[in-house]
Protein backbone atom coordinates (compact mmCIF):
# COMPACT_ATOMS: atom_id res chain seq x y z
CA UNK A 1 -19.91 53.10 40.08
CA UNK A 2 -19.83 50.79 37.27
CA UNK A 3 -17.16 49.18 37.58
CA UNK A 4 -17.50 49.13 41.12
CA UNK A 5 -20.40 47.00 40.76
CA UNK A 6 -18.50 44.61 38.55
CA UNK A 7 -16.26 44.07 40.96
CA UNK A 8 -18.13 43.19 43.51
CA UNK A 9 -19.71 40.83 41.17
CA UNK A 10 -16.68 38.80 40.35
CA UNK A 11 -15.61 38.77 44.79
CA UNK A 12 -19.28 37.07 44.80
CA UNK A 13 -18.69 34.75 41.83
CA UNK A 14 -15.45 34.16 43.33
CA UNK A 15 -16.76 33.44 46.98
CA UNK A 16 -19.18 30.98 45.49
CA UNK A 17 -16.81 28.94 43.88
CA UNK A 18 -14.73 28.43 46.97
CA UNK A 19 -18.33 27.72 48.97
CA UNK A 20 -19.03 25.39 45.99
CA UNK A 21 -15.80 23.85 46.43
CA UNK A 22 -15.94 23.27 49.78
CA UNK A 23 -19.70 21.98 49.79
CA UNK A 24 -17.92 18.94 47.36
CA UNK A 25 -14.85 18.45 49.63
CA UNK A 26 -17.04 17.89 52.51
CA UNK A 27 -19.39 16.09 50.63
CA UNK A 28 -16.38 13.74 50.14
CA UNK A 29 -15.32 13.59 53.42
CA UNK A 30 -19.21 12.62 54.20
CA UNK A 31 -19.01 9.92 51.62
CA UNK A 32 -15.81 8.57 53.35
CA UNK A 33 -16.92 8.86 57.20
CA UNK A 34 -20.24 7.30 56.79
CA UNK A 35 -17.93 3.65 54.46
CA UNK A 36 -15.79 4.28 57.57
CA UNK A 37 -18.60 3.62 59.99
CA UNK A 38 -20.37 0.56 57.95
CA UNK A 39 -17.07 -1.05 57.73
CA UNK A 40 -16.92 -0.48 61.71
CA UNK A 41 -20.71 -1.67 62.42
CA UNK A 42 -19.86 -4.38 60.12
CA UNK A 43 -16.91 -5.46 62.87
CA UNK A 44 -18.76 -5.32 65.38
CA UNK A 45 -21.13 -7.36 64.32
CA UNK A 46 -18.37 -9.89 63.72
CA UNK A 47 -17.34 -9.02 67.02
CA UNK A 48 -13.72 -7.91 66.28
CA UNK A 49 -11.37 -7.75 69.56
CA UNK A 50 -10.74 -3.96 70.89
CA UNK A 51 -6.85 -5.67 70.36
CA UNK A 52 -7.39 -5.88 66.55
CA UNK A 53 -9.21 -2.67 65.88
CA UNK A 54 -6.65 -0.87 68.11
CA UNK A 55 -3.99 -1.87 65.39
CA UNK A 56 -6.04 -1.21 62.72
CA UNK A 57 -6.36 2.45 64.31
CA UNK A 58 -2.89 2.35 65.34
CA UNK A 59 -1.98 1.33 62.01
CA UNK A 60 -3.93 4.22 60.05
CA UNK A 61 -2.59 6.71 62.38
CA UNK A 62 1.25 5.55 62.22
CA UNK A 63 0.89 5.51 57.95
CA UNK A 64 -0.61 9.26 58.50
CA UNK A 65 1.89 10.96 60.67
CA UNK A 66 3.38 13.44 58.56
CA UNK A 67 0.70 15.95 58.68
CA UNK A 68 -0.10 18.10 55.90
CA UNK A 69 -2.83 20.49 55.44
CA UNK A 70 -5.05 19.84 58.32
CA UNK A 71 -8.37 19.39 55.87
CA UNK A 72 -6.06 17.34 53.33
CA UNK A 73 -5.07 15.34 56.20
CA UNK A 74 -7.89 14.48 57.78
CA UNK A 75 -9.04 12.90 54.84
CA UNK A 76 -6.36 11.02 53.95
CA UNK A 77 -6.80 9.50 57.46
CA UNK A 78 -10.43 8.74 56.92
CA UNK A 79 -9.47 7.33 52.95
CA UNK A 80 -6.67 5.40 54.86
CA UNK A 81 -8.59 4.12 57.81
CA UNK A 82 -11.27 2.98 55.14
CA UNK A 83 -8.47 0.89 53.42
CA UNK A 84 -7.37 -0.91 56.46
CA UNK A 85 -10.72 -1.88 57.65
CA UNK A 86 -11.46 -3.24 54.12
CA UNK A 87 -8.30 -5.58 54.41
CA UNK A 88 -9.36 -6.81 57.51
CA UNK A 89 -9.14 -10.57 57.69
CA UNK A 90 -12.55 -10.61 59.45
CA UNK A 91 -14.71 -8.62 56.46
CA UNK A 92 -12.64 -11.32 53.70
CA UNK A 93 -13.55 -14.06 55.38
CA UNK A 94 -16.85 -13.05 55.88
CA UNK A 95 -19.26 -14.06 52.30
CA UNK A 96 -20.20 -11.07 49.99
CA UNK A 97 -23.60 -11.55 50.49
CA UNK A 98 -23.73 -11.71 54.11
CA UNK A 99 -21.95 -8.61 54.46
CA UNK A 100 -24.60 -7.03 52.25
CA UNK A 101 -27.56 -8.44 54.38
CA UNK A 102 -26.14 -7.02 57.32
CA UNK A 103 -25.64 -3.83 56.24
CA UNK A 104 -29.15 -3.39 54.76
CA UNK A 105 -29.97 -4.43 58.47
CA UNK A 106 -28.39 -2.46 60.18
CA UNK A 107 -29.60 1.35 61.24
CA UNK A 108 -28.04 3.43 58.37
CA UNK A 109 -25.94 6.49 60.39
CA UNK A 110 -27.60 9.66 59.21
CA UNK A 111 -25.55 12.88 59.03
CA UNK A 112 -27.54 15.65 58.22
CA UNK A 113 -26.05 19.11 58.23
């Protein structure tokens, strides 16, 4: 009965280390969605054409086609659609500080789970 128990005790141990791990990867994923959206509010704001952000989606999606595992892939899409919205011309040209001010403006996106 013993040993039984200790069993049981490392299936628990082992379950909370995969619930552990998955609490950080979607804590990550989180972390990347919610840069995602800023960058996208921020756009707005600048009033990007639908044309340009269609390529910058279009883009993201054609560099992520292969897909992998579907929760790896997903966020190399987000991690991928957050580099291409930070290279867009529109947020460079735009001054450092403005873009700041504009964020702290604008209604942060809360994701509560």
């Amino acid at each position: 009965e013993l040993q039984q128990k200790v069993e049981e005790t490392e299936l628990l141990k082992m379950e909370l280390q995969m619930l552990e791990t998955e609490r950080v990867r979607l804590s990550l994923v989180e972390e990347k969605f919610m840069d995602v959206l800023q960058l996208l509010q921020q756009l707005r704001d600048l009033n990007i054409s639908k044309r340009a952000l269609g390529k910058i989606l279009l883009s993201t999606l054609e560099s992520c086609r292969d897909p992998q595992n579907g929760r790896a892939h997903l966020f190399e899409v987000l991690d991928t659609l957050h580099h291409e919205l930070t290279a867009c011309e529109l947020l460079q040209s735009q001054p450092l500080g403005q873009a700041q001010d504009r964020r702290a403006l604008a209604n942060p996106l809360l994701i509560s789970c």
